[in-house]
Protein backbone atom coordinates (compact mmCIF):
# COMPACT_ATOMS: atom_id res chain seq x y z
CA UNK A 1 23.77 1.72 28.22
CA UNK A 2 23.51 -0.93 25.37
CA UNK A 3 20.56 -0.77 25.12
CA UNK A 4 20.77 2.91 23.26
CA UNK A 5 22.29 1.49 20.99
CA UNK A 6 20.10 -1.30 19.66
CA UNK A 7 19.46 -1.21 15.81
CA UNK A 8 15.91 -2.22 16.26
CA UNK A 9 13.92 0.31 14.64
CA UNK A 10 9.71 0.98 14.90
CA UNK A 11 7.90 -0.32 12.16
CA UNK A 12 3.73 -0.15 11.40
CA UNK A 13 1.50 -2.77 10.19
CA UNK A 14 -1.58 -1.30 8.49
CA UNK A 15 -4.58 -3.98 8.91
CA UNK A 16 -8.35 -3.62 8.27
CA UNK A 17 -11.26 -5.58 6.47
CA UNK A 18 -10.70 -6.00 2.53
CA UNK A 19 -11.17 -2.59 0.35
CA UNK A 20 -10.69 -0.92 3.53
CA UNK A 21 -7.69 1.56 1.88
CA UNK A 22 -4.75 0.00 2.92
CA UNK A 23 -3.03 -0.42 0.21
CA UNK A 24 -4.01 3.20 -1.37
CA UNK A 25 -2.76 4.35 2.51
CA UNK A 26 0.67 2.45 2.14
CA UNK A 27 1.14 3.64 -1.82
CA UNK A 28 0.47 7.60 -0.50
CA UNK A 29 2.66 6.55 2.21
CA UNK A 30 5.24 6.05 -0.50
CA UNK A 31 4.79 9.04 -2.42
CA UNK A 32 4.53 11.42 0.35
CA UNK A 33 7.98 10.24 1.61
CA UNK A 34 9.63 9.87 -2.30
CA UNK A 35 8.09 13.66 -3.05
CA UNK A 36 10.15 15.06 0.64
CA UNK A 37 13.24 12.96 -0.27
CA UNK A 38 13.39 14.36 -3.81
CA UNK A 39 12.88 17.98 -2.73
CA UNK A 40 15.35 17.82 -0.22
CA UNK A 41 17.84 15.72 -1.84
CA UNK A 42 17.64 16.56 -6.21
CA UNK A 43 20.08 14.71 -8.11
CA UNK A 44 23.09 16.43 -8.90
CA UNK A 45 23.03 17.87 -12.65
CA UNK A 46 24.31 15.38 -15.20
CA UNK A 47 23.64 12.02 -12.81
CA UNK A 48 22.38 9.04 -14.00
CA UNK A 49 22.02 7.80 -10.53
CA UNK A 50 19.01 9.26 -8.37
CA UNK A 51 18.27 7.50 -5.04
CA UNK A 52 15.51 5.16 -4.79
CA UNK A 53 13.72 6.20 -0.85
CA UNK A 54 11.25 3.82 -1.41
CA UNK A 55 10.29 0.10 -2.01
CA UNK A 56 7.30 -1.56 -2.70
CA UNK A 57 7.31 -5.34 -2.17
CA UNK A 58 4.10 -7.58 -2.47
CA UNK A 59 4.24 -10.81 -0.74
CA UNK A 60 3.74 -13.60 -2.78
CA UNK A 61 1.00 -16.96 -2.52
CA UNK A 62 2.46 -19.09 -0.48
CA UNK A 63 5.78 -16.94 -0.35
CA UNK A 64 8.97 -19.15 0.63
CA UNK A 65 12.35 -17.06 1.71
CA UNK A 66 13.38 -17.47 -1.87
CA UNK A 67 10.49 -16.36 -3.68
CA UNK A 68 9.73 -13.15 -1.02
CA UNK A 69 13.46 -11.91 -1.42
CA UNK A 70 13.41 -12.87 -5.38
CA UNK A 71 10.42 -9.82 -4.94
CA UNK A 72 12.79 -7.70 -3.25
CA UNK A 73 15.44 -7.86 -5.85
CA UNK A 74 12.52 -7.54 -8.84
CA UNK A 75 11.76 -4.10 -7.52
CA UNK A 76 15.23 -2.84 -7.78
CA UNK A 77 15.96 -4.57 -10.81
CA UNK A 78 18.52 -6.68 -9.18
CA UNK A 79 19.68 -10.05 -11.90
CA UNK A 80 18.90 -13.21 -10.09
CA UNK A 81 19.81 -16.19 -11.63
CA UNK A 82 18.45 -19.25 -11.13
CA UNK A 83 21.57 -21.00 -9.62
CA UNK A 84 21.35 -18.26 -7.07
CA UNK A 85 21.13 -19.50 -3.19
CA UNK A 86 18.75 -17.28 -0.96
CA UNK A 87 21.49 -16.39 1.13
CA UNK A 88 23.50 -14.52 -2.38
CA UNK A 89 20.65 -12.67 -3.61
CA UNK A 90 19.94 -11.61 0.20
CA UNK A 91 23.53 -10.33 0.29
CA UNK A 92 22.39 -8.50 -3.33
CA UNK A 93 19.36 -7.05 -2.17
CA UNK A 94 21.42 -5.95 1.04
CA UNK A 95 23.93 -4.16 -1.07
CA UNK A 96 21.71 -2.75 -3.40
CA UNK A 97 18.99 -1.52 -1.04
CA UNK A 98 21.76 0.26 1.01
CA UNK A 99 23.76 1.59 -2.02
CA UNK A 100 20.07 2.96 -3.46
CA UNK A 101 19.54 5.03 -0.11
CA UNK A 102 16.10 3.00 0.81
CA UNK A 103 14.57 4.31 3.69
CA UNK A 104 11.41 3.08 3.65
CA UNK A 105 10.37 -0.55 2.66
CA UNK A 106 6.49 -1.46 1.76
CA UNK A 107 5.31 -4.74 2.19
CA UNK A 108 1.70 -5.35 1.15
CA UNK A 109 -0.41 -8.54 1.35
CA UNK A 110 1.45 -10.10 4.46
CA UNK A 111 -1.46 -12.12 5.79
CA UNK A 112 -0.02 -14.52 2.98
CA UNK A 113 2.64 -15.25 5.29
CA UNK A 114 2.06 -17.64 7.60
CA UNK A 115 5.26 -18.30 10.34
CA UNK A 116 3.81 -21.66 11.15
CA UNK A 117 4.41 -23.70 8.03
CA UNK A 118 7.53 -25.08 6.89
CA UNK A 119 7.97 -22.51 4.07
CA UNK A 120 6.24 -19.42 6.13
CA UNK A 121 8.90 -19.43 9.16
CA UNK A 122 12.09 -19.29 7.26
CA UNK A 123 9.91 -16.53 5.10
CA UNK A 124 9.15 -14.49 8.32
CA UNK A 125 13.20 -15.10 9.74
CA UNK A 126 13.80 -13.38 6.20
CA UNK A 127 11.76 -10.46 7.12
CA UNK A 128 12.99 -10.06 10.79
CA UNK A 129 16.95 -10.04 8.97
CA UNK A 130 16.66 -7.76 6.82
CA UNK A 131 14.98 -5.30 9.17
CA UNK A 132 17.96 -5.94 11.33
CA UNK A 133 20.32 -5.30 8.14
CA UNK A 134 18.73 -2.38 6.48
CA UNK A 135 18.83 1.07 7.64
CA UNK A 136 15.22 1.35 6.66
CA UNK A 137 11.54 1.46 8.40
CA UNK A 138 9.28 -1.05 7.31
CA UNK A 139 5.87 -0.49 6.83
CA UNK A 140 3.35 -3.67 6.56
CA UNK A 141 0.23 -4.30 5.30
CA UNK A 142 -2.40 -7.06 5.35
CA UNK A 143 -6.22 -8.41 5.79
CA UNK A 144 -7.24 -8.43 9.34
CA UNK A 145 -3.71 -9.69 10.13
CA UNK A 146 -5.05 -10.29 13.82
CA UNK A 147 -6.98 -13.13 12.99
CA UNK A 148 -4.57 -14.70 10.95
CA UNK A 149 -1.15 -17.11 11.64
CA UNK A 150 1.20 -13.90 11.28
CA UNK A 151 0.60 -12.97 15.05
CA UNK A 152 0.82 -16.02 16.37
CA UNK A 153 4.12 -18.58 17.76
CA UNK A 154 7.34 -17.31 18.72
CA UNK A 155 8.28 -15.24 15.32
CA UNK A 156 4.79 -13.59 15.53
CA UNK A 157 5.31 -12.33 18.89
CA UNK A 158 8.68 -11.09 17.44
CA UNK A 159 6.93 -9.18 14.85
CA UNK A 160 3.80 -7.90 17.09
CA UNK A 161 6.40 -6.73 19.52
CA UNK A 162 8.32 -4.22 17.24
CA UNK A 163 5.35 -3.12 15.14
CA UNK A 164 2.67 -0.41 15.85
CA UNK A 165 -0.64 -1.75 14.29
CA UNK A 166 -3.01 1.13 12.89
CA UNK A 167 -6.49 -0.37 12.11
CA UNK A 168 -8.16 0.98 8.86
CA UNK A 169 -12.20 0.96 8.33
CA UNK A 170 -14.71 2.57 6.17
CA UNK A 171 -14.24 6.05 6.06
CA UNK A 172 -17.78 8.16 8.10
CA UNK A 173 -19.24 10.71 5.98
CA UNK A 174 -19.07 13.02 8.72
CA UNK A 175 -16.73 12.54 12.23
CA UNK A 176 -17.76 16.20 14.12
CA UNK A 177 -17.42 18.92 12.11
CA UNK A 178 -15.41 17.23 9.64
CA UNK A 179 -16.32 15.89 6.48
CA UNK A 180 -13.35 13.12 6.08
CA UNK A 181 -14.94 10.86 3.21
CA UNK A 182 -15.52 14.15 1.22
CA UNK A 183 -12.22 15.35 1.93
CA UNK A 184 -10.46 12.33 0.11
CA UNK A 185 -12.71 12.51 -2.84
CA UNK A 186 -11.42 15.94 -3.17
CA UNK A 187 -8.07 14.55 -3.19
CA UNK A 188 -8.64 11.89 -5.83
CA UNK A 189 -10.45 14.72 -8.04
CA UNK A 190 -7.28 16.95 -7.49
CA UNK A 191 -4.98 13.86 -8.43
CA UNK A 192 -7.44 13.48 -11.87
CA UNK A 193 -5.97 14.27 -15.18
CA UNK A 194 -9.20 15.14 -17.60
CA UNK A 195 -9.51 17.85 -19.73
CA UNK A 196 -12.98 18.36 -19.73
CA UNK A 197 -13.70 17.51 -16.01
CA UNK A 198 -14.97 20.44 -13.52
CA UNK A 199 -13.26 20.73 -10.53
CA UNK A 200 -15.46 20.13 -7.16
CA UNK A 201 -17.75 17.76 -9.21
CA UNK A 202 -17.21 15.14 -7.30
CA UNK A 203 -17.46 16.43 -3.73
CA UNK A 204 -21.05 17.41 -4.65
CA UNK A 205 -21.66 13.64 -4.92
CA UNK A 206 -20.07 12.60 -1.86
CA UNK A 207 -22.95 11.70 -0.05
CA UNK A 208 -23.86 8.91 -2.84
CA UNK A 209 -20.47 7.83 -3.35
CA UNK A 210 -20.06 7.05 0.45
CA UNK A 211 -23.68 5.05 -0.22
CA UNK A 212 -22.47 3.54 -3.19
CA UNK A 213 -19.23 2.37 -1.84
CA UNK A 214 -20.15 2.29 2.00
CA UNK A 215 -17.33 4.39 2.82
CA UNK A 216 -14.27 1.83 1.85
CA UNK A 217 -11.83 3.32 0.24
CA UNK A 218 -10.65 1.04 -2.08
CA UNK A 219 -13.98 0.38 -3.77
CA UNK A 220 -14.38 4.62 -3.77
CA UNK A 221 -10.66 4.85 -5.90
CA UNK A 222 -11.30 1.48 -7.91
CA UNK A 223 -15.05 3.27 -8.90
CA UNK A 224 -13.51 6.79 -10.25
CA UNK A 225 -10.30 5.15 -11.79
CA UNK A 226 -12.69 3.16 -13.52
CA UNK A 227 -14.60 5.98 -14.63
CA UNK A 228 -11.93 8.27 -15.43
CA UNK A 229 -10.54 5.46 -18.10
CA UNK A 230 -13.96 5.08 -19.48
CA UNK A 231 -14.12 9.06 -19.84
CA UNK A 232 -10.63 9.23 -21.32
CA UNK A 233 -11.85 5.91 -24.12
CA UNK A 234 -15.40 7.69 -24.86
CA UNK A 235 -13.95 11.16 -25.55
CA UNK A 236 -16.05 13.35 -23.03
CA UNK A 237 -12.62 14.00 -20.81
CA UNK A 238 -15.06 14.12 -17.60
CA UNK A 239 -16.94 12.38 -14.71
CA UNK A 240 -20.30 12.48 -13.78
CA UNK A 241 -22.98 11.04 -11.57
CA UNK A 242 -24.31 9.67 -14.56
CA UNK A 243 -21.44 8.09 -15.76
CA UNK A 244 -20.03 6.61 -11.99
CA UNK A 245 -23.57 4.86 -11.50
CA UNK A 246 -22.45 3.02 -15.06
CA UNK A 247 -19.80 1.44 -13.50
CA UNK A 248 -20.16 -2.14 -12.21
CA UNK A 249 -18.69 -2.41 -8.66
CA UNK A 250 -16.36 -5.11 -7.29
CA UNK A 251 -18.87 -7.71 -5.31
CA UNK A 252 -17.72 -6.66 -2.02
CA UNK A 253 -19.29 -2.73 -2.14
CA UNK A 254 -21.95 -4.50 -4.88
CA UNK A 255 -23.18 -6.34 -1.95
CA UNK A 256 -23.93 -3.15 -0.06
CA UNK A 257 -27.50 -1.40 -0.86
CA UNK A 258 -26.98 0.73 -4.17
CA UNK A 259 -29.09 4.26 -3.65
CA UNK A 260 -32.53 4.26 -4.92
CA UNK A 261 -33.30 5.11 -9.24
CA UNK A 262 -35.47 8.62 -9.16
CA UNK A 263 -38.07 7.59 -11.71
């Protein structure tokens, strides 16, 4: 029975139109899994070691083999010098990785790769390796990776045959009884660190932040970080409706139809 014994292992590629939340999805993806890790496994007193669960990699612009693994050794701190081959600091990154205790690799912006140029395929072969020599799940995510080059050719049927693609969207106010948009604001207010600010402040507004941002996530986290900082620089320690619709948008949610002045 070989084939129980096959070292392939499942992997997810979160896609989705731009500000959709992927990226805020693959970073709580992270945490989640570094927060169980830690709890379950604390360093022992007096090490200077603790094990690293996690990796976040961004692809680069026009990432080559080189310049995508060069990212996986930044993240770990790994030296890489500039006589280096690809194949040494793979070996590095190997070693590392395995020595750190990774266990789960993120890999954001990978509709820049494209497996059909020159420098794209030996960047995607990289990829498919190192899933092959890590003991690791890897965790993927892009811009509506289905219409791009990643999917396509031999090494993108390689990589939509072992991954499980999970579509993200904007977020409905309400799905049945549930209240989902609401429900994350509730987390970001929980996750907020202001003195001054009253808890359940921001649920109360959900309904015009899920106008204001049209439900994507990433414009709805971008929109209170911003506001938090702004509270934090201006003293008042707080967040309000007030102080939100002061906040300039990024052009994609600026785009949608702001909610109407009372006058």
């Amino acid at each position: 029975m070989g084939f129980l014994r096959s070292t392939t292992k499942p992997s997810l590629i979160v896609t989705g139109p731009a500000a959709a939340g992927k990226t805020t999805a693959l970073l709580n993806v992270g945490r989640t899994c570094h927060l169980a890790h830690s709890r379950k496994n604390p360093p022992p007193p007096g090490s200077a070691h603790a094990a690293v669960p996690v990796a976040y990699v961004l692809v680069p612009p026009g990432a080559t083999a080189k310049t995508l693994i060069t990212e996986f050794a930044r993240y770990l701190g790994i030296p890489v010098a500039t006589r280096m081959t690809q194949t040494q600091i793979t070996d590095a990154v190997c070693h590392t990785y395995t020595q750190a205790g990774v266990q789960l690799v993120l890999i954001d912006q990978i509709h820049r790769l494209n497996p059909r140029t020159t420098t794209g395929a030996p960047a995607a072969d990289l990829l498919k390796d190192l899933t092959e020599r890590l003991a690791a799940i890897f965790v993927y995510a892009g811009i509506n990776v289905t219409d791009t080059p990643l999917f396509s050719g031999t090494r993108g049927a390689q990589l939509a045959g072992r991954a499980t693609l999970i579509t993200c969207g904007p977020l409905p106010a309400r799905h049945g009884t549930r209240q989902p948009f609401r429900d994350v604001i509730t987390d970001i207010e929980n996750a907020l660190d202001l003195e001054q600010h009253k808890p359940g402040t921001l649920p109360r507004h959900a309904a015009y932040l899920h106008q204001r941002t049209a439900g994507r996530i990433g414009s709805l986290t971008r929109l209170i970080r911003q506001t938090a900082i702004t509270a934090i620089h201006d003293g008042t320690e707080r967040i309000t409706k007030a102080a939100l619709d002061a906040v300039q948008l990024d052009h994609l949610a600026g785009q949608h139809r702001r909610p109407t002045r009372s006058r």
